[in-house]
Protein backbone atom coordinates (compact mmCIF):
# COMPACT_ATOMS: atom_id res chain seq x y z
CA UNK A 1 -3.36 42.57 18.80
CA UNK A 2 -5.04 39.38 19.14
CA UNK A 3 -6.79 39.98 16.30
CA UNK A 4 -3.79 40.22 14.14
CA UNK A 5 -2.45 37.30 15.65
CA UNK A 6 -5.25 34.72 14.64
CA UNK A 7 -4.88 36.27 11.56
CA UNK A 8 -1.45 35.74 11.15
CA UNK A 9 -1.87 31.85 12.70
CA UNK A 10 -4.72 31.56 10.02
CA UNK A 11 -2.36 32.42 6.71
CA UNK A 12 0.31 30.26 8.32
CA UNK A 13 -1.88 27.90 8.37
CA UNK A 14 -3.30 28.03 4.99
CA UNK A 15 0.28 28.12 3.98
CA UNK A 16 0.75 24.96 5.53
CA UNK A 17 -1.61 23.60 3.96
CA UNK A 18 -1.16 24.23 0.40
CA UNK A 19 2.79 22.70 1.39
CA UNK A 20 1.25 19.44 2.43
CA UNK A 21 -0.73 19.25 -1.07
CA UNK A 22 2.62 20.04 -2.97
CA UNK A 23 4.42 17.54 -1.10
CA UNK A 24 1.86 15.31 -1.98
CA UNK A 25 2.13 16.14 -5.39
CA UNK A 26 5.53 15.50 -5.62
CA UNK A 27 5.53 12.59 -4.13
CA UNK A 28 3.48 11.26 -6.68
CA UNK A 29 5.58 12.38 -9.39
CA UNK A 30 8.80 10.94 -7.81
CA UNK A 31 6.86 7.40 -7.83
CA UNK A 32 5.80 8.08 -11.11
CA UNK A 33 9.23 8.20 -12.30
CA UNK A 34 10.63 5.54 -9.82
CA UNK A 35 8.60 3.11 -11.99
CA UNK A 36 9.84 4.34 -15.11
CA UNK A 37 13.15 3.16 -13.88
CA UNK A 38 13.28 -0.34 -15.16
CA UNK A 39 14.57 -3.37 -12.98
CA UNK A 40 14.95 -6.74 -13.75
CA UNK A 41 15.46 -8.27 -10.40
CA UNK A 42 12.67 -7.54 -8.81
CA UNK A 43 11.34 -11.25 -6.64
CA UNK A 44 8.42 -13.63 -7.67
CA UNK A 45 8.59 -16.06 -5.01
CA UNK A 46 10.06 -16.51 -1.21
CA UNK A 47 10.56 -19.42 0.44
CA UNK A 48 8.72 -20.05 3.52
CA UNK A 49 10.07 -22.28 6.49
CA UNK A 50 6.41 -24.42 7.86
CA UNK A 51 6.02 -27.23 9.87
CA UNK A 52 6.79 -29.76 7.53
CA UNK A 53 9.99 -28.10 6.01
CA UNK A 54 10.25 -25.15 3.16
CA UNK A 55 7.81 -24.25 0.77
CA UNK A 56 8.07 -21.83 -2.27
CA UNK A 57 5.46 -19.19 -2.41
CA UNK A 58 5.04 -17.61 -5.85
CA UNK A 59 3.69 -13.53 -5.95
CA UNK A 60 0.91 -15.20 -8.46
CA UNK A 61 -0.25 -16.88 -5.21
CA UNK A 62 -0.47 -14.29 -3.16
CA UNK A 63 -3.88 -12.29 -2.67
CA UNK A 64 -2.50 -10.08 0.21
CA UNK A 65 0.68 -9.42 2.35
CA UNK A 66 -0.19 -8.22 5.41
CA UNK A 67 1.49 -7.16 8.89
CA UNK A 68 0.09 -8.07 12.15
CA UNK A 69 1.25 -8.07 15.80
CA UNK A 70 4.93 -7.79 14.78
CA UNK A 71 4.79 -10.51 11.83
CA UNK A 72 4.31 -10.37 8.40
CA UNK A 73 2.19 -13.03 6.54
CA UNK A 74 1.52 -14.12 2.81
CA UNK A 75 -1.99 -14.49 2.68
CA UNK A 76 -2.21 -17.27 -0.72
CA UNK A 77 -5.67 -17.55 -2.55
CA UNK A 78 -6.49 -20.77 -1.02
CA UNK A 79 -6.94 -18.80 2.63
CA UNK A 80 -3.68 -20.32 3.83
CA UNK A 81 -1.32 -17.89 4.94
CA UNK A 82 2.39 -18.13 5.85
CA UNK A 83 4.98 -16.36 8.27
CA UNK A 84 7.70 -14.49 6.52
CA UNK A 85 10.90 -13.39 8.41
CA UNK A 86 10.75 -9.92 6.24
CA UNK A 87 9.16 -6.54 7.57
CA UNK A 88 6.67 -5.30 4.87
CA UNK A 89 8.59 -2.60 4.24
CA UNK A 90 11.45 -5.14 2.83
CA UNK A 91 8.84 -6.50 0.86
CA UNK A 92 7.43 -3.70 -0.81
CA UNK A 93 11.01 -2.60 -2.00
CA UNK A 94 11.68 -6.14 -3.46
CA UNK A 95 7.84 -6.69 -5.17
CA UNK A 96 7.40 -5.08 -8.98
CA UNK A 97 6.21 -1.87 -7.73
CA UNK A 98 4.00 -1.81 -11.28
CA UNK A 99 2.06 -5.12 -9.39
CA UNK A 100 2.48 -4.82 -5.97
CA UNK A 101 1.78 -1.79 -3.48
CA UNK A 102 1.50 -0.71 0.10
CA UNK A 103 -1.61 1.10 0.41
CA UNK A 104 -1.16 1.74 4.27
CA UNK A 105 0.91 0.71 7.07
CA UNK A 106 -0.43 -2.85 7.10
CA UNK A 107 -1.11 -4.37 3.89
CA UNK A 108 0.37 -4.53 0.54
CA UNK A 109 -2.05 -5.38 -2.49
CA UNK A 110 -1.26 -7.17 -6.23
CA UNK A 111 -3.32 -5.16 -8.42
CA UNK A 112 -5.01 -8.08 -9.99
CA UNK A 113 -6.51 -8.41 -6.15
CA UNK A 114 -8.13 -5.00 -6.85
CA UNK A 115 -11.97 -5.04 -7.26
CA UNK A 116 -13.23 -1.65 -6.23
CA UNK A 117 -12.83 1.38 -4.04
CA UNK A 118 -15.72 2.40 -1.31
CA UNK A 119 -16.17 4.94 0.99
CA UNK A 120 -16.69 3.52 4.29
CA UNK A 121 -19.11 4.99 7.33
CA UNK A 122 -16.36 7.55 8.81
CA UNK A 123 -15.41 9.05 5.00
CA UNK A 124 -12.17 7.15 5.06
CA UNK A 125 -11.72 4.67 1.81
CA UNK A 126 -11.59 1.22 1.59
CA UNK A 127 -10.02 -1.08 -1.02
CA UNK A 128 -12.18 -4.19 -1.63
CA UNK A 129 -10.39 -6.90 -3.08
CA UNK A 130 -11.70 -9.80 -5.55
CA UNK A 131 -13.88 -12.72 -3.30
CA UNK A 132 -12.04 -15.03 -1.57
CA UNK A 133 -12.36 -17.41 1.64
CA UNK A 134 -10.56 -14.14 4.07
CA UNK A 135 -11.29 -10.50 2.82
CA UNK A 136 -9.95 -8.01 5.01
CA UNK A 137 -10.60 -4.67 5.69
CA UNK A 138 -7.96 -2.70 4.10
CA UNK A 139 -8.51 1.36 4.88
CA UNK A 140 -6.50 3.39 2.29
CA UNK A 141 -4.35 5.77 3.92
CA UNK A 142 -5.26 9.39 3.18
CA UNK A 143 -1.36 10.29 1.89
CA UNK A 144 -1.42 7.43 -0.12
CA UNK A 145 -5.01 7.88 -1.93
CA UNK A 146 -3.81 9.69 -4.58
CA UNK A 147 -1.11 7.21 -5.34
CA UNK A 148 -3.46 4.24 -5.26
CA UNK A 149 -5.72 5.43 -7.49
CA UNK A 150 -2.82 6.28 -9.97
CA UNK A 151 -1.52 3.04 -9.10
CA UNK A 152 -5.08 1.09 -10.04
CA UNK A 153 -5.50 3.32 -13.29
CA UNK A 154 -1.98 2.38 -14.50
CA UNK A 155 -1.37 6.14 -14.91
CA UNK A 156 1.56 5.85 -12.39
């Protein structure tokens, strides 16, 4: 009886499994179409308050958003970075999807940022953007590798 038990846990399991992969799947296809859904209003620059007023950021500017401690920051070429009163999910849906991405919980990327892809110590993946003054450590999130890679290859 137990016997037939594992084995029944074990095919549910495998089942599982090859659901996650589909979902996966389809989740790439969905984004894949998503961008073949042209927009014209999509933003290229946000206005920032600082210290000594307002200052307009451009998306050429930026070399990464990221999300830290409750705040999200521009992070421009230069090393400066900004305070944004946005969430980065709020960002992501008002960036060009076909230049910007999220590739985990806590950054978003332009592609022209993109140098290469590495595997890091633990087997996770890292994106490793172009040199600049800060370059973070950005881990790619497993559910999201696929769609990275599609993203980077331009076959999304």
């Amino acid at each position: 009886m137990a016997r037939t038990i594992a084995i029944e846990l074990n095919e549910a399991l495998h089942k599982l499994k090859e659901q996650e992969q589909e979902i996966a799947r389809l989740k790439r296809e969905l984004r894949k179409y998503q961008l073949m859904v042209t927009r014209d209003n999509y933003r290229e620059r946000f206005c920032v308050n600082t210290f000594k007023g307002e200052r307009v950021i451009t998306t050429s500017d930026v070399r990464y958003i990221v999300s830290e401690n409750k705040c999200t920051y521009f992070v421009l070429h230069d090393g400066s970075s900004f305070d944004i009163n946005m969430t980065l999910t709020a960002i992501a849906e008002v960036l060009n999807p076909r230049s910007f991405m999220r590739v985990n919980r806590k950054y978003i990327v332009p592609l022209v940022q993109v140098e290469r892809f590495e595997q890091d110590i633990n087997g996770k993946e890292r994106l490793i953007l172009k040199h600049g003054r800060r370059t973070p450590k950005i881990i790619i999130s497993r559910d999201n590798k696929h769609n990275v890679h599609d993203w980077v290859n331009g076959t999304m």
